[in-house]
Protein backbone atom coordinates (compact mmCIF):
# COMPACT_ATOMS: atom_id res chain seq x y z
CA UNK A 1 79.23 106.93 96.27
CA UNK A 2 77.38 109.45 93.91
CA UNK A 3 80.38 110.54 92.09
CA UNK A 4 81.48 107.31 90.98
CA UNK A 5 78.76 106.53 88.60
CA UNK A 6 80.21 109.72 86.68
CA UNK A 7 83.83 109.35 86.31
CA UNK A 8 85.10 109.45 83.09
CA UNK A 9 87.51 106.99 82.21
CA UNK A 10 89.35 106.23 78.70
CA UNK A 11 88.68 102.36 77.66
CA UNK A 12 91.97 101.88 78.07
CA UNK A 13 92.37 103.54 81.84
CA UNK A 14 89.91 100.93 82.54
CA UNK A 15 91.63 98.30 81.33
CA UNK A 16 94.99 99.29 82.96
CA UNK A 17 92.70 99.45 86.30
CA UNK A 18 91.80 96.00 86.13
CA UNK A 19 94.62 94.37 85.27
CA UNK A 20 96.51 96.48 88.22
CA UNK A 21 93.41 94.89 90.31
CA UNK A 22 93.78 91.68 89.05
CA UNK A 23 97.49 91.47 89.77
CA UNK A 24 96.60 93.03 93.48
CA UNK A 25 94.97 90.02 94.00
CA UNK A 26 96.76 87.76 92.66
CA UNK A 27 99.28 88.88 95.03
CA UNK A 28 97.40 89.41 98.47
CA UNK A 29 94.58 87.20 98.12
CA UNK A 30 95.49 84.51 95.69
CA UNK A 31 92.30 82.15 95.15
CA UNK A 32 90.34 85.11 96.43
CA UNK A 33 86.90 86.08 94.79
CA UNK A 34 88.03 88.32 92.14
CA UNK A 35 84.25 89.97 91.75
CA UNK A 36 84.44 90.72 95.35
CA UNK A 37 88.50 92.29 95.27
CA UNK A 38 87.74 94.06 92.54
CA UNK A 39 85.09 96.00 93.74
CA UNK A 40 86.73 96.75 97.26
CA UNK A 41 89.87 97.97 94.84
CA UNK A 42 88.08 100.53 93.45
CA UNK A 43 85.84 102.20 96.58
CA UNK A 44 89.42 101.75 98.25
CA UNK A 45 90.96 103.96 95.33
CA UNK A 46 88.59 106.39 94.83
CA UNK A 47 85.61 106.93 97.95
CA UNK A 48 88.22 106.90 100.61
């Protein structure tokens, strides 16, 4: 969980990240909390 705080990401890798998250919801968990989703997309994409 340490490294995370440190990645570098581009403004726009960021953006791309969230809208792939936000369309990975939209698509498994419609009416899902998106706070919650989007923070389980990225531990699932980078700490495991």
């Amino acid at each position: 969980m340490e490294d995370l705080p440190h990645a570098r990401l581009l403004k726009s890798d960021l953006i791309y990240l969230l809208v792939m998250a936000d369309k990975d919801r939209a698509r498994e968990a419609p009416g899902g909390r998106w706070e919650r989703y989007h923070a389980d997309f990225f531990v699932r994409r980078y700490l495991k």
